[in-house]
Protein backbone atom coordinates (compact mmCIF):
# COMPACT_ATOMS: atom_id res chain seq x y z
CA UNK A 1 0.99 18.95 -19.37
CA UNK A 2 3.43 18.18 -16.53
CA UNK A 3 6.59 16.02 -16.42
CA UNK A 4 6.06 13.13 -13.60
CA UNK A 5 8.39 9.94 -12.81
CA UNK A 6 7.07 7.22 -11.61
CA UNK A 7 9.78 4.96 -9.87
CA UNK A 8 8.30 1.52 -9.33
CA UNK A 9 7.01 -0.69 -12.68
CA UNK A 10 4.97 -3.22 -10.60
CA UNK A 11 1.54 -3.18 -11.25
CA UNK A 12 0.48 -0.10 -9.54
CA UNK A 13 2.96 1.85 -10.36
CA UNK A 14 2.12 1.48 -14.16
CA UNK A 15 -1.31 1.71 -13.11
CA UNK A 16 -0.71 5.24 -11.95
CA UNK A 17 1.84 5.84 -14.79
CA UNK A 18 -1.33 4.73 -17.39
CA UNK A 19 -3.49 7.26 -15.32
CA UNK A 20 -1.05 9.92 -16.03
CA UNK A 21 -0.51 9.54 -19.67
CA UNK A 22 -4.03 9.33 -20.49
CA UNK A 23 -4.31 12.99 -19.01
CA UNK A 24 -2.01 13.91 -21.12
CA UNK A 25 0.90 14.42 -18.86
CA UNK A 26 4.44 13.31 -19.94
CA UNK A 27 4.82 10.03 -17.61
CA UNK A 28 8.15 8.08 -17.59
CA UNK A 29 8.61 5.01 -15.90
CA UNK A 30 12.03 3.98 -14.23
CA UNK A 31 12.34 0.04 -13.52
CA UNK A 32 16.14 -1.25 -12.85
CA UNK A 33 15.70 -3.98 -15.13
CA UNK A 34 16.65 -2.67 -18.72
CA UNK A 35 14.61 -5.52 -20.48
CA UNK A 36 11.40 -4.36 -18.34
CA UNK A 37 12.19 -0.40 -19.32
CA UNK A 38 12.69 -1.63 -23.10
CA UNK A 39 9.51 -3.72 -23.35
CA UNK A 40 7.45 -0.88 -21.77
CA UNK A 41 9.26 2.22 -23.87
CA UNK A 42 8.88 0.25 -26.84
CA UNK A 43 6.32 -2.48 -27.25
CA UNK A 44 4.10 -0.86 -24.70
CA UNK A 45 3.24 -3.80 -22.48
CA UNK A 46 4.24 -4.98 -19.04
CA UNK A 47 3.37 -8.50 -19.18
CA UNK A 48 4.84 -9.56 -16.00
CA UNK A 49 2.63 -6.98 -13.80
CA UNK A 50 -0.55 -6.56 -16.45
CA UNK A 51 -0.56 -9.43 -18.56
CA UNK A 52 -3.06 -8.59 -21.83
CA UNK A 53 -3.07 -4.91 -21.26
CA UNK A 54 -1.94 -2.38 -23.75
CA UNK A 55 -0.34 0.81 -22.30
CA UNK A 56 -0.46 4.34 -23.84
CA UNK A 57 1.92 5.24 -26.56
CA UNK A 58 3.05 8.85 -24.83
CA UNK A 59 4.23 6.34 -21.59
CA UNK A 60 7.89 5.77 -21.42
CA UNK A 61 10.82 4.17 -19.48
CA UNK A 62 14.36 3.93 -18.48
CA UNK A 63 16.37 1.74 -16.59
CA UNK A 64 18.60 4.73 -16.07
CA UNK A 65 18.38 6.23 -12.54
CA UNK A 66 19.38 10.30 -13.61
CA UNK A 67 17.61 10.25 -16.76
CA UNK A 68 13.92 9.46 -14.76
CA UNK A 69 15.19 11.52 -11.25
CA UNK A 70 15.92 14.91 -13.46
CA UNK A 71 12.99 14.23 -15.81
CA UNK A 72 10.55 15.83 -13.49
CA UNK A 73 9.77 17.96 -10.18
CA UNK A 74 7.13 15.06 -9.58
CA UNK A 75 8.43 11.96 -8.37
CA UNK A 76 5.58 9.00 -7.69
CA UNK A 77 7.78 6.59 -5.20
CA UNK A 78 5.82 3.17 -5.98
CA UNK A 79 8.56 0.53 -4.75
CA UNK A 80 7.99 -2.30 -2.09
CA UNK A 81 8.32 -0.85 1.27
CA UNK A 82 11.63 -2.64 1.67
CA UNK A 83 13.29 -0.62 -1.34
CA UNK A 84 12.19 2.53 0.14
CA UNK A 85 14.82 3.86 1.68
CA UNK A 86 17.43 2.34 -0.82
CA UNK A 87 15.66 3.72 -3.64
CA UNK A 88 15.16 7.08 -1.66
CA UNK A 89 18.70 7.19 -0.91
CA UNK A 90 19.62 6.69 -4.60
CA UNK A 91 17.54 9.26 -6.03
CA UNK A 92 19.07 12.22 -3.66
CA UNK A 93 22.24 11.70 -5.36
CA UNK A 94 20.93 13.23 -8.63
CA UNK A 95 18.71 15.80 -7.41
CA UNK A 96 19.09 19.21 -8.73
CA UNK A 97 16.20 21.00 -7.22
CA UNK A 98 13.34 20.39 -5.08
CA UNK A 99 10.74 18.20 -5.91
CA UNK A 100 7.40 16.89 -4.56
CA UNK A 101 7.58 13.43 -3.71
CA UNK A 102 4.04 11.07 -3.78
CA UNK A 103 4.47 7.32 -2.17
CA UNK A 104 1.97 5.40 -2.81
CA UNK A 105 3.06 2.12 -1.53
CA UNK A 106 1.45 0.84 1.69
CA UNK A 107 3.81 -0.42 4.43
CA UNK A 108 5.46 0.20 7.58
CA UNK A 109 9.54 -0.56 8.27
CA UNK A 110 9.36 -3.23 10.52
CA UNK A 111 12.94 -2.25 11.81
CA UNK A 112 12.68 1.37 12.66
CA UNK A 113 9.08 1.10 12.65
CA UNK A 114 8.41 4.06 10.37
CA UNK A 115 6.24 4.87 8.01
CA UNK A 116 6.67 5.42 4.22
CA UNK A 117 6.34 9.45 4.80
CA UNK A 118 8.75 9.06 7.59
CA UNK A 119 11.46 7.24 5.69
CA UNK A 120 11.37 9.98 2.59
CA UNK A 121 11.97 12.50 5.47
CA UNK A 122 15.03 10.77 6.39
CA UNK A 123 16.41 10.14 3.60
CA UNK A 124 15.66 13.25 0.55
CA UNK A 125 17.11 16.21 2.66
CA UNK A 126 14.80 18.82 3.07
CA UNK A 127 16.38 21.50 0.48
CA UNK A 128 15.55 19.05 -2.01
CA UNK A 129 11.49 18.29 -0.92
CA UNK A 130 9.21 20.59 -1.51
CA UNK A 131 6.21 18.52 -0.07
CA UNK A 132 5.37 14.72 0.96
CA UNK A 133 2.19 13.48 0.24
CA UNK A 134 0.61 10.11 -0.03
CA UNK A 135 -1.32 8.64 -2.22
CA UNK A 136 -3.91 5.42 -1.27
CA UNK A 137 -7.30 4.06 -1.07
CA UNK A 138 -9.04 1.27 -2.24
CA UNK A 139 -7.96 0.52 -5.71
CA UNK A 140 -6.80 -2.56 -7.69
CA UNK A 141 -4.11 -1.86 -10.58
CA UNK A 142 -5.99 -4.58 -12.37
CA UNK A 143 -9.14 -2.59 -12.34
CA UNK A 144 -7.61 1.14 -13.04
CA UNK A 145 -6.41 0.13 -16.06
CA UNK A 146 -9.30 -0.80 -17.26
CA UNK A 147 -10.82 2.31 -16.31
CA UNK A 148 -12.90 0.77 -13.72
CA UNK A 149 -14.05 3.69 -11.83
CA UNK A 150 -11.77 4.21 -8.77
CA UNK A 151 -11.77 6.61 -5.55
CA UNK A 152 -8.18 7.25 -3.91
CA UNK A 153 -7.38 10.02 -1.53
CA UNK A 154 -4.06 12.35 -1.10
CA UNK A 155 -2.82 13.82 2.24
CA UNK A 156 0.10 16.17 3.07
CA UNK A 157 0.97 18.69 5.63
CA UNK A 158 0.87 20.56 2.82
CA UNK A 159 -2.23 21.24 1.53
CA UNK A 160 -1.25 22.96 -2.21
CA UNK A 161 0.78 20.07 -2.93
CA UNK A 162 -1.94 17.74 -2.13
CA UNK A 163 -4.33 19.21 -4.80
CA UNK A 164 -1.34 20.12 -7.34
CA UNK A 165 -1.13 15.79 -6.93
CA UNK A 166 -4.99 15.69 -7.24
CA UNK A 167 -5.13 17.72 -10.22
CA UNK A 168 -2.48 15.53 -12.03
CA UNK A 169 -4.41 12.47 -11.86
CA UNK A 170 -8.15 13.70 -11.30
CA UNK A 171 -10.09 11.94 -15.04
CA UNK A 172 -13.51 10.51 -15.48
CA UNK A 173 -12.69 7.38 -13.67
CA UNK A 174 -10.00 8.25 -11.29
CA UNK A 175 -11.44 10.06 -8.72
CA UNK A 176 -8.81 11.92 -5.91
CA UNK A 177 -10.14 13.51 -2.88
CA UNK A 178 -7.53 15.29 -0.22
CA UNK A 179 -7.40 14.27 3.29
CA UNK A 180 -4.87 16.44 6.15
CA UNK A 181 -4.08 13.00 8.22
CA UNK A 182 -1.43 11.62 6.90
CA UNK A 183 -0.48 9.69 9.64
CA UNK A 184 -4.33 7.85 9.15
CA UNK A 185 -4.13 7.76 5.30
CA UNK A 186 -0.75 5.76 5.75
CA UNK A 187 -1.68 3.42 8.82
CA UNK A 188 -5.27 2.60 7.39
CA UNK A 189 -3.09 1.83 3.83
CA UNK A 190 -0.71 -0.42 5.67
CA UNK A 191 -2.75 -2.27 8.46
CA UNK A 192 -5.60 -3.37 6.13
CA UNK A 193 -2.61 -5.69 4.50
CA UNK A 194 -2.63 -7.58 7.98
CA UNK A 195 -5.74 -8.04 8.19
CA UNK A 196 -6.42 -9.09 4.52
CA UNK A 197 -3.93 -11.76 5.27
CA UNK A 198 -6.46 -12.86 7.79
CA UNK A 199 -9.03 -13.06 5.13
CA UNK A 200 -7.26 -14.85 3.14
CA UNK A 201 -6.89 -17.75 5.91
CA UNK A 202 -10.29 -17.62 6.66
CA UNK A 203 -11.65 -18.16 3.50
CA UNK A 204 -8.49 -20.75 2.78
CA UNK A 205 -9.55 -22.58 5.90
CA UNK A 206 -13.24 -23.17 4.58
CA UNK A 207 -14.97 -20.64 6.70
CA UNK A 208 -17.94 -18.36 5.36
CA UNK A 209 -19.30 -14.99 4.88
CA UNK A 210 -19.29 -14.87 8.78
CA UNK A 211 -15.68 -14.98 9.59
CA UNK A 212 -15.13 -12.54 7.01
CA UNK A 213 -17.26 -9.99 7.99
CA UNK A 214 -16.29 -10.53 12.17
CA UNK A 215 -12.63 -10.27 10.20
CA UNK A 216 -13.20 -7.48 8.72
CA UNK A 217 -15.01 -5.44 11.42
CA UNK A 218 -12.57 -6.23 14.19
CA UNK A 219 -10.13 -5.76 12.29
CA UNK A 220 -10.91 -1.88 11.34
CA UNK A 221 -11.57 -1.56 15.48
CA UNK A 222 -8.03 -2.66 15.44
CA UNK A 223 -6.72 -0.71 13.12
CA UNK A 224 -8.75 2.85 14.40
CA UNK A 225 -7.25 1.79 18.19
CA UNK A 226 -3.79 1.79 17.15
CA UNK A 227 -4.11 4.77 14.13
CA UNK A 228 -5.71 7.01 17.41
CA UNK A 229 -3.35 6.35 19.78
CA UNK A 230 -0.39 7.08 17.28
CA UNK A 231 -2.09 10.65 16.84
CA UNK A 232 -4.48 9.78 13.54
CA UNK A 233 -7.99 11.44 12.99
CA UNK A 234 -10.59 8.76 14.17
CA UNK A 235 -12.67 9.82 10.95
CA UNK A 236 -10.52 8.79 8.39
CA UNK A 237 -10.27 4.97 9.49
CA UNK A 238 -13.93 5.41 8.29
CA UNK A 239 -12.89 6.55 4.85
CA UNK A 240 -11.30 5.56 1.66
CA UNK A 241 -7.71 4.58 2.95
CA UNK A 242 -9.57 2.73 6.25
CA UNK A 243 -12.82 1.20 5.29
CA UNK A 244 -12.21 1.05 1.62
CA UNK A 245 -9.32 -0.07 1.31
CA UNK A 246 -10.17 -2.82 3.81
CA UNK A 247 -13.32 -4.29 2.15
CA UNK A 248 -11.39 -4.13 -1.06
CA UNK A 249 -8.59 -6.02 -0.04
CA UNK A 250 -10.05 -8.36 1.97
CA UNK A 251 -12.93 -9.81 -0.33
CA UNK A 252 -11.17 -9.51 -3.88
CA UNK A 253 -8.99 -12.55 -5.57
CA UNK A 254 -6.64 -9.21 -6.94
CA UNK A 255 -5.16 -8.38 -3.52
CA UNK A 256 -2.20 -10.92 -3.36
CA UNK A 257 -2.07 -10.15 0.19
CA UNK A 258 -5.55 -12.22 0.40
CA UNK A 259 -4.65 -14.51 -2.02
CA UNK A 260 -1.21 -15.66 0.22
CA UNK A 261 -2.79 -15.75 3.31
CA UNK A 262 -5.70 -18.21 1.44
CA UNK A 263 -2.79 -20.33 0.31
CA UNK A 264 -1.58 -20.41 3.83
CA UNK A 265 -5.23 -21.48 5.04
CA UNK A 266 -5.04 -24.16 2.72
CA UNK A 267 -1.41 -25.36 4.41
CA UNK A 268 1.14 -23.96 2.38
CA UNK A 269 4.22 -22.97 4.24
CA UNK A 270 4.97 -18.81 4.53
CA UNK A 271 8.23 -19.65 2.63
CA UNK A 272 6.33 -21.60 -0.16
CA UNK A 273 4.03 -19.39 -0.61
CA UNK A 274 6.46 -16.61 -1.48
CA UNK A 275 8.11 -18.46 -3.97
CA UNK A 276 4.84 -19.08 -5.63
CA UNK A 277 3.61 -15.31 -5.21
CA UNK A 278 7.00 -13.38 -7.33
CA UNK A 279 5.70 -10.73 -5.81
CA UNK A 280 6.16 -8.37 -2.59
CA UNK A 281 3.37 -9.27 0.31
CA UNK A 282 3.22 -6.19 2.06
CA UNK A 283 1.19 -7.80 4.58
CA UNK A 284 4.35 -10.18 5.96
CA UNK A 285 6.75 -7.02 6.97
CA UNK A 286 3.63 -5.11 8.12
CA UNK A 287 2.50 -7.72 10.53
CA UNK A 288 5.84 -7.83 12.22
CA UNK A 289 5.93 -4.05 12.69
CA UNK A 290 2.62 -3.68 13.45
CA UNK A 291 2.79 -6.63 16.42
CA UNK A 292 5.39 -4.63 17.35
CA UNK A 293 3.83 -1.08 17.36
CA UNK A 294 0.86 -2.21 19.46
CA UNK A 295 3.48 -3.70 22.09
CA UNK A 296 4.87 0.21 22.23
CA UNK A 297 1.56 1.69 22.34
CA UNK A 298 -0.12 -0.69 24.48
CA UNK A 299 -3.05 -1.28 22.23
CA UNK A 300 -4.82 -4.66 21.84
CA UNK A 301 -5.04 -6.40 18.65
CA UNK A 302 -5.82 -9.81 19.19
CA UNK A 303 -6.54 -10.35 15.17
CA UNK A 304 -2.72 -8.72 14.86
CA UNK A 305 -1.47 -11.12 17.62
CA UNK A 306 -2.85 -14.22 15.92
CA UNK A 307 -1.18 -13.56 12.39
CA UNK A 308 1.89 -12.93 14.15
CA UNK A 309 1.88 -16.70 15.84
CA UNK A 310 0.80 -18.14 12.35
CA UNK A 311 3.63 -15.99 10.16
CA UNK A 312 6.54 -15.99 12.76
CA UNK A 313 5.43 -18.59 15.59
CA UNK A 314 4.47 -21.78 13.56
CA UNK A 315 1.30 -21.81 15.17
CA UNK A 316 -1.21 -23.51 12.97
CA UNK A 317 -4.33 -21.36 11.33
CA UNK A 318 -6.81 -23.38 13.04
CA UNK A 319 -4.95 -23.37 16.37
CA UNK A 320 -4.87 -19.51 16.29
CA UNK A 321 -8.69 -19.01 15.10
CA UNK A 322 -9.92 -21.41 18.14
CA UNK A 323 -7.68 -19.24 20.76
CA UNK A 324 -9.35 -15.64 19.04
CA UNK A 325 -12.62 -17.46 19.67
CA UNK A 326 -12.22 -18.81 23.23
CA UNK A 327 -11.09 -15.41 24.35
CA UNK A 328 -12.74 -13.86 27.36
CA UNK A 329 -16.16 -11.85 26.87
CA UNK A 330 -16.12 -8.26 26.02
CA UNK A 331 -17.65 -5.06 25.34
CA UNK A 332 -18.51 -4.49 21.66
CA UNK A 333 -18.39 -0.76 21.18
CA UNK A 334 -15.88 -0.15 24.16
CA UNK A 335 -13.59 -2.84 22.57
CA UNK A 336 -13.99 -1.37 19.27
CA UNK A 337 -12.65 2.38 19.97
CA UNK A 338 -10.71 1.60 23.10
CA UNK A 339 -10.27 4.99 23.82
């Protein structure tokens, strides 16, 4: 049995904090809202997240910062992207010793342009890390709970602490391979967000099987052009945290990035559609940053380029598919690697 925090109570976070528990490892939860800690720690539910699901009895939870930062050398980051850094920052202040440190949120910092990995760097000082290693692939918090099976992967510089993290939540239907790119585990997590916001247009515009599948192709050749050019294996974009995670969060009605880009297919505005979601979409921030990263690295994403005039530029969904489609002719497999 190990001790592991989990810092996050959205769905995925308890998700991984059920996984945990059911392997017998002592698994506390830390949420800032005391009401949300209480109703976990004591009626063992987390209605908000996973409505009609009954967690383990050996899962707890605070609301109390210290108590869940000194409860274990494990710490599972699972906040929004844009709490990253805050929350990062907050936890260094009651480290006592080193501890290894798993995101498993999938973003990129629109404002420094960083990724998750890179933000922990900045802000846990290295005395206090012992490794960073991330945690993604395609997998649905809705689904793990139900013990669904489910394949994720884990990558780190630092190879021991990837399988100490693979160990932990290896079970019968949580399978964890380990993977050395991190910077392709994190970009493939991040960028499929984008382009399951596409998706979600698509399908809330009216259009087929088709545009999803064009969608979802182009959009890994965009993803595997950028991922390569910022110094990621080509391979893994082929993988669980490229492919898989793509597929999955472009064709299911769980990934609330598809389902706000379908309400924005259907006409919603990007501010409505926020208010209706209560919940983070990843997808929004990433866009920005990744427009933004292809500008630095001179890579063309055309499917990128189009979100960002529908999210940012007011530039209708229809308007933007007709301009992908009267774009000049091209190369398939040329286009596709770009490199």
């Amino acid at each position: 049995m190990e001790k592991v925090s989990i810092f996050g109570a959205g769905s995925w976070g308890t998700a991984l904090a059920v996984v945990l528990a059911e392997n017998g490892h002592n698994s506390l939860i830390w949420t800032r809202r005391a009401e949300q800690a209480d109703e976990i720690h004591n009626q063992h539910t987390n209605n908000r997240y996973l409505p009609d699901v009954k967690l383990p009895d050996n899962l707890s939870s605070t609301s109390e910062l210290q108590v869940a930062v000194q409860h274990a050398k494990t710490i599972i980051l699972a906040v929004p992207t844009v709490a990253m850094r805050e929350t990062c920052r907050h936890i260094q202040k009651f480290l006592t010793e080193p501890a290894i440190f798993v995101h498993v949120s999938k973003g990129i910092d629109p404002d420094s342009l960083e990724r998750i990995s890179e933000i922990i760097a900045d802000e846990i000082d290295e005395t206090l890390r012992d490794a960073i290693v991330v945690l993604s692939g395609p997998s649905h918090a809705e689904e793990v709970v139900r013990r669904h099976p489910t394949t994720v992967a884990v990558a780190s510089s630092n190879m021991e602490a990837a399988e100490q993290i693979q160990d932990l939540f290896m079970s019968n239907y949580f399978r964890v391979y380990t993977n050395k790119d991190v910077i392709g585990v994190e970009l493939g997590g991040a960028l499929k967000n984008v382009i399951a916001l596409a998706a979600g247009i698509s399908d809330g515009l009216g259009y087929g099987d088709n545009a999803k599948a064009a969608l979802i192709t182009r959009g890994l050749a965009e993803i595997t052009r950028l991922g390569v050019k910022m110094g990621a294996d080509q391979q893994t974009f082929s993988g669980l945290t490229g492919l898989g995670d793509l597929v999955v969060t472009c064709t299911s009605v769980h990934s609330r990035n598809w389902r706000a880009g379908n309400l924005l297919g259907k006409g919603q505005s990007l501010e409505r559609v926020t208010e209706e979601m209560g919940m983070v979409i990843e997808g929004v921030r990433t866009t920005k940053a990744s427009f933004q990263l292809a500008q630095q690295f001179d890579v063309n994403m055309p499917l990128t380029e189009a979100l960002y005039s529908i999210l940012f530029g007011g530039v209708p969904p229809k308007q933007a598919v007709d301009q992908l489609m009267t774009r000049g002719k091209k190369q398939e497999i040329d286009t596709f690697f770009g490199i």
